[in-house]
C-alpha atoms as a PDB file:
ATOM      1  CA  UNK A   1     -35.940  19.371  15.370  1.00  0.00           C
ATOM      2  CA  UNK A   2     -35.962  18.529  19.128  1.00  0.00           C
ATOM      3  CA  UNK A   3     -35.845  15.285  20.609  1.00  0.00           C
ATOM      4  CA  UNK A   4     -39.387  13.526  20.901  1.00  0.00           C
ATOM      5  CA  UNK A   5     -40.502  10.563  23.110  1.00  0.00           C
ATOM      6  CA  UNK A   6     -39.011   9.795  26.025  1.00  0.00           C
ATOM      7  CA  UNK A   7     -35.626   7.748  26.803  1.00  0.00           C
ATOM      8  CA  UNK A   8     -35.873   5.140  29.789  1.00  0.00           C
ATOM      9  CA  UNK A   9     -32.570   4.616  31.487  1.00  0.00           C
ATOM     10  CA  UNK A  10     -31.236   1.954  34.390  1.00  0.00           C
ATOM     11  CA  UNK A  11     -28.508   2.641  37.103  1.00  0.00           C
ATOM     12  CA  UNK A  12     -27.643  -0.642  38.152  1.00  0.00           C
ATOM     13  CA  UNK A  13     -25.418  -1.908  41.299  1.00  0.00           C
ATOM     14  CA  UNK A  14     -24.317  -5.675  41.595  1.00  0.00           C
ATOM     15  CA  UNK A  15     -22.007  -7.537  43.609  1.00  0.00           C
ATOM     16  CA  UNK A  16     -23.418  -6.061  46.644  1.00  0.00           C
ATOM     17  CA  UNK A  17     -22.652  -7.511  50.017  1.00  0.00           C
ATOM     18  CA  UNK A  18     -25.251  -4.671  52.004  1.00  0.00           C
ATOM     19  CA  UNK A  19     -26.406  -6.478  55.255  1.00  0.00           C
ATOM     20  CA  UNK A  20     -29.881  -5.695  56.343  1.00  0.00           C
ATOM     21  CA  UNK A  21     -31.505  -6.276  59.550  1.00  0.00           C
ATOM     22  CA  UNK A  22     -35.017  -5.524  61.088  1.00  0.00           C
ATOM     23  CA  UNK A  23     -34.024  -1.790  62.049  1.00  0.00           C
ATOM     24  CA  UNK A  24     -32.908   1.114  59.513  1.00  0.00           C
ATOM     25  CA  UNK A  25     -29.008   2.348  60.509  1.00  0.00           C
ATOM     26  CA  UNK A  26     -27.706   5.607  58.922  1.00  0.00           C
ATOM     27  CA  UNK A  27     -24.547   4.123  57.808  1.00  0.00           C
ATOM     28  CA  UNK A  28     -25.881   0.884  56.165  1.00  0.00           C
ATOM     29  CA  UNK A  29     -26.636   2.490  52.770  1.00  0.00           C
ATOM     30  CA  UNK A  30     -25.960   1.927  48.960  1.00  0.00           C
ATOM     31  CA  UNK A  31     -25.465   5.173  46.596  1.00  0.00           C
ATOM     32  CA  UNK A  32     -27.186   5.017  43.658  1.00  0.00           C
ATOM     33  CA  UNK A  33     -25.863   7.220  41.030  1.00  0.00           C
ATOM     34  CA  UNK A  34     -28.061   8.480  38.140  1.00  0.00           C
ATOM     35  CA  UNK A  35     -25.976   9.038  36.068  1.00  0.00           C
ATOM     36  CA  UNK A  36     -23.211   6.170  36.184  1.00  0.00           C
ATOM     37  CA  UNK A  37     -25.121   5.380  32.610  1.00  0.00           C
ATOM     38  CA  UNK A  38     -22.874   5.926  29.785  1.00  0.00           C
ATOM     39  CA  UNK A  39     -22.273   9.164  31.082  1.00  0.00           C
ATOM     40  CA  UNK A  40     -26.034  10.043  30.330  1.00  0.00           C
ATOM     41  CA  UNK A  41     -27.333  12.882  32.099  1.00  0.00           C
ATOM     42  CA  UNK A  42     -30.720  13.530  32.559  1.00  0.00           C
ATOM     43  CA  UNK A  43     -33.183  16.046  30.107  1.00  0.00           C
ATOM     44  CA  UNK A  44     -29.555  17.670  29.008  1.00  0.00           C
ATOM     45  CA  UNK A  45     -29.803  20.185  31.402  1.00  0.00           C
ATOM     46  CA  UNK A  46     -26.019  20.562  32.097  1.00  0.00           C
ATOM     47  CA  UNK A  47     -25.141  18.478  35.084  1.00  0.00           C
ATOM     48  CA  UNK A  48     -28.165  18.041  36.928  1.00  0.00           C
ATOM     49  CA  UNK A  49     -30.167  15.437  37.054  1.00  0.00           C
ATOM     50  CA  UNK A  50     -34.058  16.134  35.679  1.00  0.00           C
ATOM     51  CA  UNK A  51     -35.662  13.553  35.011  1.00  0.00           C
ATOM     52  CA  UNK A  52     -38.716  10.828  36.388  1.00  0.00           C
ATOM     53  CA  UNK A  53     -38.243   7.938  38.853  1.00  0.00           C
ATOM     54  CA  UNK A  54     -39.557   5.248  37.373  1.00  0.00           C
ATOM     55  CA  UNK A  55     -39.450   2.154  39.546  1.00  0.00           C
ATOM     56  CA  UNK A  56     -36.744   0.135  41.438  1.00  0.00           C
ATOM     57  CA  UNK A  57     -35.798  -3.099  41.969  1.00  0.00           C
ATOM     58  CA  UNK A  58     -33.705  -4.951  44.809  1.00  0.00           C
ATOM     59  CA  UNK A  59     -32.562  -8.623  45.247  1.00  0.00           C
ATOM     60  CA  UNK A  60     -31.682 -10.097  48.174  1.00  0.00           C
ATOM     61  CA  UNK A  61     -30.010 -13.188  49.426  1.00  0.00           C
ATOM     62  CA  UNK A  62     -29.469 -15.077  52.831  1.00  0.00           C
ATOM     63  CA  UNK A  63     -33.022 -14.294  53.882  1.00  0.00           C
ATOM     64  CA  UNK A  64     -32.974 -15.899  57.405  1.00  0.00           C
ATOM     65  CA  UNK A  65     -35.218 -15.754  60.777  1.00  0.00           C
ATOM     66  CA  UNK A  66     -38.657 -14.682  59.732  1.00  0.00           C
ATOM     67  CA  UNK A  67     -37.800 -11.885  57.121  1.00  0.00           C
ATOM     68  CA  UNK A  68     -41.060 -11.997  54.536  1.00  0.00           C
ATOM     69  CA  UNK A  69     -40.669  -8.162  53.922  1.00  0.00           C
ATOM     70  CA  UNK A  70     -38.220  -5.171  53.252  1.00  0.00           C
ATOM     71  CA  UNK A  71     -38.921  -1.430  53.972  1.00  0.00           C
ATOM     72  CA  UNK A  72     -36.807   1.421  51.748  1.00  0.00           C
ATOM     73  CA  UNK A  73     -36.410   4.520  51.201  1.00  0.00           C
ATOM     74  CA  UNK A  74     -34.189   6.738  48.780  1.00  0.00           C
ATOM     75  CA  UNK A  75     -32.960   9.659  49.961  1.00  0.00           C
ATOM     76  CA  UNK A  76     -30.444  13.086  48.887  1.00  0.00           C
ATOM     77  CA  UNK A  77     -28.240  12.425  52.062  1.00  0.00           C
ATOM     78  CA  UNK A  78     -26.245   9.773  53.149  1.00  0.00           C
ATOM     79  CA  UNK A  79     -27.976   9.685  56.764  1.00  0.00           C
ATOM     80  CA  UNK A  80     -30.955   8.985  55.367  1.00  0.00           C
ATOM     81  CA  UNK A  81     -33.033  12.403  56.812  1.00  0.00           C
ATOM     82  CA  UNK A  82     -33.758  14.087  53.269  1.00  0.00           C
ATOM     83  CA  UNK A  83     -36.285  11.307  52.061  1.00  0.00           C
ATOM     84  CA  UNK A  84     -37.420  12.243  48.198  1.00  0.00           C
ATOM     85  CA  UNK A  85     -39.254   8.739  48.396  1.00  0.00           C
ATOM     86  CA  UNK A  86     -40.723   8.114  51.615  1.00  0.00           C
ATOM     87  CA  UNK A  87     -40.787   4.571  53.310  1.00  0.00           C
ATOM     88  CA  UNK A  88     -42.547   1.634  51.145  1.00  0.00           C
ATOM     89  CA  UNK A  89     -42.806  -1.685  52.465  1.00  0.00           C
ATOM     90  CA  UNK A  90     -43.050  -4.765  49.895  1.00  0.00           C
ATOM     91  CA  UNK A  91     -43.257  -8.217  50.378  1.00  0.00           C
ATOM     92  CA  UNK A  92     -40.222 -10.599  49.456  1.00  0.00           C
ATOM     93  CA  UNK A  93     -40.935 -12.911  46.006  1.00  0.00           C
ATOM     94  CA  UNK A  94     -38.484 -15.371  46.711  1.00  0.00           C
ATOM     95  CA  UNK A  95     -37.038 -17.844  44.384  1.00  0.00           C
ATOM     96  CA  UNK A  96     -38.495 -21.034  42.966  1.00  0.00           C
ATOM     97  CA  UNK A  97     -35.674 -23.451  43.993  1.00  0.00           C
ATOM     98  CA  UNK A  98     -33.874 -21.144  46.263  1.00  0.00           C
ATOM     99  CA  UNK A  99     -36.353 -19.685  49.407  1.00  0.00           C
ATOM    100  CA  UNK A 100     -33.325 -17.469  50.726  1.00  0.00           C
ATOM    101  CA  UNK A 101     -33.195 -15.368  48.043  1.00  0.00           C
ATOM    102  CA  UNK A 102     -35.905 -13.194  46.556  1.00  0.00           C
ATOM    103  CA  UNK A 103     -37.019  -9.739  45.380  1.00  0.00           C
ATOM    104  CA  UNK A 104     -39.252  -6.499  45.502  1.00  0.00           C
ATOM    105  CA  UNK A 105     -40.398  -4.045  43.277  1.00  0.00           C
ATOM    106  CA  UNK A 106     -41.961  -1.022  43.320  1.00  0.00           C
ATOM    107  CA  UNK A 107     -43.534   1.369  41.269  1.00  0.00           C
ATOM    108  CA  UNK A 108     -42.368   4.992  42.462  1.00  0.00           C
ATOM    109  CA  UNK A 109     -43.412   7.091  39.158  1.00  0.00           C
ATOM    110  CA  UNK A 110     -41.950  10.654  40.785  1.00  0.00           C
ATOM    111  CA  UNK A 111     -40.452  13.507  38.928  1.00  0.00           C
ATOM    112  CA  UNK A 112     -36.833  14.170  40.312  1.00  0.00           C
ATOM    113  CA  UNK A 113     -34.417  17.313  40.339  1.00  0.00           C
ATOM    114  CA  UNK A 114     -30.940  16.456  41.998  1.00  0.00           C
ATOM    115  CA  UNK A 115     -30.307  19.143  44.656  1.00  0.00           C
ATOM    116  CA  UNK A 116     -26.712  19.075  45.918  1.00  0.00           C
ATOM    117  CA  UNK A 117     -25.496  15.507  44.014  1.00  0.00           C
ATOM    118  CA  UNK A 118     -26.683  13.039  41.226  1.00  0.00           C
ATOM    119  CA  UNK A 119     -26.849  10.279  43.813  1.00  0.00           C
ATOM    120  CA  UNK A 120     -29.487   8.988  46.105  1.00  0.00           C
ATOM    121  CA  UNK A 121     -28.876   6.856  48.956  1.00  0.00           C
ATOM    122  CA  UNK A 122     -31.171   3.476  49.568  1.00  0.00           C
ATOM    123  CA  UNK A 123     -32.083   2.792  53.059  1.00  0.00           C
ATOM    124  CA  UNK A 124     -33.672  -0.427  54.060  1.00  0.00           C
ATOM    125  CA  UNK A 125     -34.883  -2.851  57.035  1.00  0.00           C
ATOM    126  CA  UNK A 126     -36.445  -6.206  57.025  1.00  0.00           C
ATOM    127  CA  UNK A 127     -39.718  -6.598  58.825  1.00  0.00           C
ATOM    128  CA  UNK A 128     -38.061  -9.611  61.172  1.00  0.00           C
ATOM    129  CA  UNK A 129     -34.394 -11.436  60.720  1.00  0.00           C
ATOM    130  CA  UNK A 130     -32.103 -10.106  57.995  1.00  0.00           C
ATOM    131  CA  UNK A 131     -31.069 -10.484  54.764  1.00  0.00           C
ATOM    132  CA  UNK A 132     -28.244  -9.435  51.991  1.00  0.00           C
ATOM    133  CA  UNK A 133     -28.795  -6.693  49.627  1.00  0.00           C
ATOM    134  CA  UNK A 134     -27.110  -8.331  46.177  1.00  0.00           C
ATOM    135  CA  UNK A 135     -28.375  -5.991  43.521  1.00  0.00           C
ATOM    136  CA  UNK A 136     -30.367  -2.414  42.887  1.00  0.00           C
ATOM    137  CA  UNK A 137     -31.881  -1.379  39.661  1.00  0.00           C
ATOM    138  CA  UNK A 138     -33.130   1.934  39.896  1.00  0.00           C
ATOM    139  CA  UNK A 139     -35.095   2.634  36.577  1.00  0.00           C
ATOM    140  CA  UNK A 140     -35.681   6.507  35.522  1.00  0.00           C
ATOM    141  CA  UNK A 141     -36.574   8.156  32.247  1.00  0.00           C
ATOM    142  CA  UNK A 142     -36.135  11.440  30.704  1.00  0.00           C
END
């Protein structure tokens, strides 16, 4: 008997020092592999990554001069031209005791099948000032 259910998965980057202003530049990008999991690979369909986009995550720190929002995209080349999740704009949740450092999160819910590479690049702006990129969690289920 076949596997039943589904299996939710998390590629996770930390220790990130990605500097982030209020305009989107090719080469200021994280790769997000999806399957730096335990070796997992998606639907175990060889080496190709099948599987759903679930939602993402990304913490920032050093939030300075009027930044209250961060714009991103994930994309299938490193310039950032091939978007397989288009531009969404969320507003910062910063911290309790710490205003220079906050969050977004998004709901992206999209089915995904890698093309050339298991990875997908993260571009992102602020919506004023800049801020530090610490952290993506990029959930996805099979």
């Amino acid at each position: 008997m076949g596997k039943t259910g589904k299996f939710i998965h998390l590629s996770r980057d930390t220790g990130l020092t990605l500097a982030i202003t209020n305009a989107f530049v090719a080469a200021n990008r994280q790769p997000i592999n999806l399957n730096d999991e335990l070796g997992v690979l998606g639907s175990g369909q060889g080496t190709q990554y099948r599987g759903r986009l679930s939602a993402i995550f990304i913490h920032v720190n050093s939030i300075a001069a009027g930044a209250t929002s961060l714009t991103f995209s994930l994309s299938t080349d490193t310039t950032g031209d091939l978007k397989w999740i288009g531009n969404t704009t969320a507003t910062f949740s910063t911290g309790i005791t710490t205003a220079t450092q906050g969050s977004v999160t998004a709901k992206i819910d999209v089915d995904y099948v890698s093309t050339t590479s298991d990875i997908l690049y993260l571009h992102a702006r602020t919506d004023a000032g800049t801020c530090t990129i610490d952290r993506v969690d990029l959930v996805w289920e099979e």
